[in-house]
PDB file of N, CA and C in Angstrom:
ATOM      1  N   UNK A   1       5.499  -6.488   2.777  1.00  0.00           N
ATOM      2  CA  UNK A   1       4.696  -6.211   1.606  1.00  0.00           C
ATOM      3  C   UNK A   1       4.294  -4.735   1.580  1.00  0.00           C
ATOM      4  N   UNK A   2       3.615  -4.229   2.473  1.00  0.00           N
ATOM      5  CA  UNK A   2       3.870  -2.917   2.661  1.00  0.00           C
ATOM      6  C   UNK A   2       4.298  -1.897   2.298  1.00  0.00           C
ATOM      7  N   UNK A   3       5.742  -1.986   3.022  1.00  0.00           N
ATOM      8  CA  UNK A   3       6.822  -1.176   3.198  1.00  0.00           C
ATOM      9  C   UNK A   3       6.964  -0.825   1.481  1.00  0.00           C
ATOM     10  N   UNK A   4       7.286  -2.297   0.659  1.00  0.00           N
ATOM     11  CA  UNK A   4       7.280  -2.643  -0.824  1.00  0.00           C
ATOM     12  C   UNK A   4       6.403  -1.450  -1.611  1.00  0.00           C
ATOM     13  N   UNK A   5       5.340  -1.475  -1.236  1.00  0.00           N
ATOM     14  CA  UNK A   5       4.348  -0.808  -1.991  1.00  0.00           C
ATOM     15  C   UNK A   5       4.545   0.677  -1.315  1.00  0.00           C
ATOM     16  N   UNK A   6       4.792   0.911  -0.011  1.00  0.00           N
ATOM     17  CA  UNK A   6       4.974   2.783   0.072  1.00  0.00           C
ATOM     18  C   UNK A   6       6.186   2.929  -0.484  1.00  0.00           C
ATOM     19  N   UNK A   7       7.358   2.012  -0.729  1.00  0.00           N
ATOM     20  CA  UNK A   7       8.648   2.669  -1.788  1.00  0.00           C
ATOM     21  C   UNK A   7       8.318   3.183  -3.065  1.00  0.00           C
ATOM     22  N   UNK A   8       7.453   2.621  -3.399  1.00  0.00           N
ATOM     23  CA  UNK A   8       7.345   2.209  -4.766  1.00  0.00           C
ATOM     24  C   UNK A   8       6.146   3.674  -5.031  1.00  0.00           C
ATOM     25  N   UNK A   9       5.248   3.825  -3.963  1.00  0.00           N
ATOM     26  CA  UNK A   9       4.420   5.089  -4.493  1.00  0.00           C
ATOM     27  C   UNK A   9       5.195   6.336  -3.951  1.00  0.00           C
ATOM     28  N   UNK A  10       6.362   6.422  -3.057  1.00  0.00           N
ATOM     29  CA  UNK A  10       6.767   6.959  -2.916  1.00  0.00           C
ATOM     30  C   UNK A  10       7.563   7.536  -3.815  1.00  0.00           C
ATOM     31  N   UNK A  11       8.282   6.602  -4.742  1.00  0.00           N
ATOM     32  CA  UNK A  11       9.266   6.650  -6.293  1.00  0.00           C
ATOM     33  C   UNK A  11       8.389   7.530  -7.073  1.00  0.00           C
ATOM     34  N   UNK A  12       7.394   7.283  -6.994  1.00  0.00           N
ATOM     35  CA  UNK A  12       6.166   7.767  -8.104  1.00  0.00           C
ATOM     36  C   UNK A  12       5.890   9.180  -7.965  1.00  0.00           C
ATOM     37  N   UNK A  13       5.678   9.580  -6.583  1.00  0.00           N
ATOM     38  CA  UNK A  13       5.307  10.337  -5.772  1.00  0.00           C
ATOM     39  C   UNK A  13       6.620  11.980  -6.471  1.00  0.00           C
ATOM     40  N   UNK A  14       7.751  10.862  -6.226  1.00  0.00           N
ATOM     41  CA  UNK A  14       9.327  12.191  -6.003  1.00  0.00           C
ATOM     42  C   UNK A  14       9.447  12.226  -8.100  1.00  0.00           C
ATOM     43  N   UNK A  15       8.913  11.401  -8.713  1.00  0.00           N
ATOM     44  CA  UNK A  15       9.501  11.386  -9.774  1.00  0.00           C
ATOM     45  C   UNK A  15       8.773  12.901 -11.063  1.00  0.00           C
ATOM     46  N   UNK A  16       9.705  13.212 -11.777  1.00  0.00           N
ATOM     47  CA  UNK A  16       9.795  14.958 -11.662  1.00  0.00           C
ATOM     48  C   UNK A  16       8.519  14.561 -12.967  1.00  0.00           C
ATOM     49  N   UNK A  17       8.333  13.630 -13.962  1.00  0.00           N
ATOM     50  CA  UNK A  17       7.633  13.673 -15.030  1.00  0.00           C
ATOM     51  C   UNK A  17       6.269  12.848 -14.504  1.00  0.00           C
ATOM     52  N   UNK A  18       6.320  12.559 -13.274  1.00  0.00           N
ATOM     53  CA  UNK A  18       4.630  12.215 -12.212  1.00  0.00           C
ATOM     54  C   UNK A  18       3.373  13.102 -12.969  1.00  0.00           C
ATOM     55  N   UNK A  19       2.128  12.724 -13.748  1.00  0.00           N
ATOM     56  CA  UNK A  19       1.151  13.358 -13.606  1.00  0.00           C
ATOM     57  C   UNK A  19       0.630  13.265 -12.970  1.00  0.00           C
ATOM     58  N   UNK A  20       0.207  13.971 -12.074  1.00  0.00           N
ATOM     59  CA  UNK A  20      -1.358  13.327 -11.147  1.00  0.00           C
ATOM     60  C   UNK A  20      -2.380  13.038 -11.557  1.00  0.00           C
ATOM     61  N   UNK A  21      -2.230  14.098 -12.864  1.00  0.00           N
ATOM     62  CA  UNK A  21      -3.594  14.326 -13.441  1.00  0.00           C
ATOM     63  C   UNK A  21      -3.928  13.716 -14.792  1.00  0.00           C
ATOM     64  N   UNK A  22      -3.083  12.621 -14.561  1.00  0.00           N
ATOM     65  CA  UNK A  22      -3.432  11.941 -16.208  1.00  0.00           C
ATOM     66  C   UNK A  22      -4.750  11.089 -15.838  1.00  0.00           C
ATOM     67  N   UNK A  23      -5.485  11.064 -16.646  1.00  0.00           N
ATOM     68  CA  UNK A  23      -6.976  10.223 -17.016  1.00  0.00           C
ATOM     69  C   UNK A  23      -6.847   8.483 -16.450  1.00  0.00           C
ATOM     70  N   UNK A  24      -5.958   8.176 -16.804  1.00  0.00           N
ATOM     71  CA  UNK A  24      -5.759   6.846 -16.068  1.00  0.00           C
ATOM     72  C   UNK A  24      -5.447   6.655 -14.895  1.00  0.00           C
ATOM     73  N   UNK A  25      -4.981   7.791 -14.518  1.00  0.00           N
ATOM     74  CA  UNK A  25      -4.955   7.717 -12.632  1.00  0.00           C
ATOM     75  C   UNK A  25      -6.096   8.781 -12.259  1.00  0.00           C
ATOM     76  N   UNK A  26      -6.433   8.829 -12.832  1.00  0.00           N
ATOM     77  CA  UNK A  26      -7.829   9.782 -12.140  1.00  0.00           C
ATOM     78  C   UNK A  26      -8.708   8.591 -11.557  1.00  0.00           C
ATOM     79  N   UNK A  27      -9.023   8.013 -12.863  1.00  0.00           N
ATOM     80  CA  UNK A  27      -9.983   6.734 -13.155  1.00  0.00           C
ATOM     81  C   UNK A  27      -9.663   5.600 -12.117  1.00  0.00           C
ATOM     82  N   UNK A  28      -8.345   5.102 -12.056  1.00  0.00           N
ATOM     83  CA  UNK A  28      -7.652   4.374 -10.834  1.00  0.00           C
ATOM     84  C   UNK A  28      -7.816   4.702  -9.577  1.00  0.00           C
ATOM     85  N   UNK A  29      -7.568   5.912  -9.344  1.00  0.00           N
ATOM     86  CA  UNK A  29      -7.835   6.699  -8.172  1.00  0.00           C
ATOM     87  C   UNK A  29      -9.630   6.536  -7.733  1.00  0.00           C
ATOM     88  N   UNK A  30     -10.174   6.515  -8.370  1.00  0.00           N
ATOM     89  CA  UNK A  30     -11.440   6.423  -8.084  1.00  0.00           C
ATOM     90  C   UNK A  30     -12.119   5.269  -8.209  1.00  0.00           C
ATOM     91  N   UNK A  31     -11.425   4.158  -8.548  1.00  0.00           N
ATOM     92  CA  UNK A  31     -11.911   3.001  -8.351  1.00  0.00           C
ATOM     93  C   UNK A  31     -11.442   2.774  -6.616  1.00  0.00           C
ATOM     94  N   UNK A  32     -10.176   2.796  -6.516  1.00  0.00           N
ATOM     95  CA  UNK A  32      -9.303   2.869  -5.535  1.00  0.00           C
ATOM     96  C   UNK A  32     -10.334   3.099  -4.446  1.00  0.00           C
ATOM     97  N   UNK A  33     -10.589   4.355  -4.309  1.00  0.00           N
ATOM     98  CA  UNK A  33     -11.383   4.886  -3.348  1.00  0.00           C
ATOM     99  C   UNK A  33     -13.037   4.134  -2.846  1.00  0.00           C
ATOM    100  N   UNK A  34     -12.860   3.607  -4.411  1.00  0.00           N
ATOM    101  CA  UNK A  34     -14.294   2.843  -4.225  1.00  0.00           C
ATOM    102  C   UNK A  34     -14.591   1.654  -3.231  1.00  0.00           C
ATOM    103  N   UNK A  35     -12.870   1.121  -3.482  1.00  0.00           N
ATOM    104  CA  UNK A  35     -13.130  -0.691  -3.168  1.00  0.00           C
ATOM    105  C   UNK A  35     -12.663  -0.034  -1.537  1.00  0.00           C
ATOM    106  N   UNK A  36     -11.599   1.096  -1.161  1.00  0.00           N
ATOM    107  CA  UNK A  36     -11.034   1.043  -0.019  1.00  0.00           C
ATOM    108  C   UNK A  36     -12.670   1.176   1.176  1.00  0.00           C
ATOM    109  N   UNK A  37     -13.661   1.831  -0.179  1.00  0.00           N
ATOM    110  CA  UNK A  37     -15.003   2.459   1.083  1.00  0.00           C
ATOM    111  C   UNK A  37     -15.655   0.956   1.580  1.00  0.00           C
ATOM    112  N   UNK A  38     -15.864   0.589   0.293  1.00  0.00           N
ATOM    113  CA  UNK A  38     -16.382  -0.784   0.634  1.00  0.00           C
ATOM    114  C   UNK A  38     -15.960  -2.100   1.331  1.00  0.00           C
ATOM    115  N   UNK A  39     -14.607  -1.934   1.840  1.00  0.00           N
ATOM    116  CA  UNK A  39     -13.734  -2.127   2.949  1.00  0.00           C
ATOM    117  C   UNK A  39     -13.990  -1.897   4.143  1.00  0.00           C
ATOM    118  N   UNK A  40     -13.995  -0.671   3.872  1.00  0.00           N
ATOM    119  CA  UNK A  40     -14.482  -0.197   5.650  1.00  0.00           C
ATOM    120  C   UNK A  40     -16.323  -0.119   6.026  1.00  0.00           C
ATOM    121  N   UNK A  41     -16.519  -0.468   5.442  1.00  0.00           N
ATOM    122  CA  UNK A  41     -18.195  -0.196   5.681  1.00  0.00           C
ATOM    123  C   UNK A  41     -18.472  -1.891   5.427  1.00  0.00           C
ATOM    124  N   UNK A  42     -17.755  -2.911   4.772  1.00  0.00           N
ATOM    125  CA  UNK A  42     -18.041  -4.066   5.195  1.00  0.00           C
ATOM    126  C   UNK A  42     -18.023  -4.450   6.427  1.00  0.00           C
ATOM    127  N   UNK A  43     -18.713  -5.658   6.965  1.00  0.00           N
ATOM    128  CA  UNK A  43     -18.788  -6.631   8.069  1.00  0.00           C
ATOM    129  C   UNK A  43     -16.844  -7.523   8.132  1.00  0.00           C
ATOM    130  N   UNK A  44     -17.134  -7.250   9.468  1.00  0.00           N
ATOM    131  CA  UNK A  44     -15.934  -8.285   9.342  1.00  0.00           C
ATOM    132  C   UNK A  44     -15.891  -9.599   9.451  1.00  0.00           C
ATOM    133  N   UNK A  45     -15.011 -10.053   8.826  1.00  0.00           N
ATOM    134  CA  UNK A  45     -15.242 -11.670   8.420  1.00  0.00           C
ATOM    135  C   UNK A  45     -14.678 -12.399  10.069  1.00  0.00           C
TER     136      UNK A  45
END
C-alpha cells in the first residue's frame, strides 16, 4: 500500500505541469499536516 502511494506522489512530484502552489494543495497540505500532528502527539491505542 505504501510503495502504491510513494509511486503515485512521486508521478506528481516528476510531472512538468505539477503546481505546488495551487490553492487546493496548499489547503490539502495543511490539513495533511494537521491530522499527521495529531497522530503523533496522540496516545497509543
Amino acid at each position: 500500500m505504501h510503495m502504491a502511494a510513494d509511486e503515485r506522489i512521486g508521478a506528481l512530484c516528476l510531472a512538468k505541469n505539477f503546481d505546488q502552489d495551487h490553492p487546493d494543495l496548499f489547503v490539502a497540505r495543511e490539513r495533511l499536516m494537521e491530522l499527521v500532528g495529531q497522530m503523533m502527539w496522540s496516545p497509543a491505542i
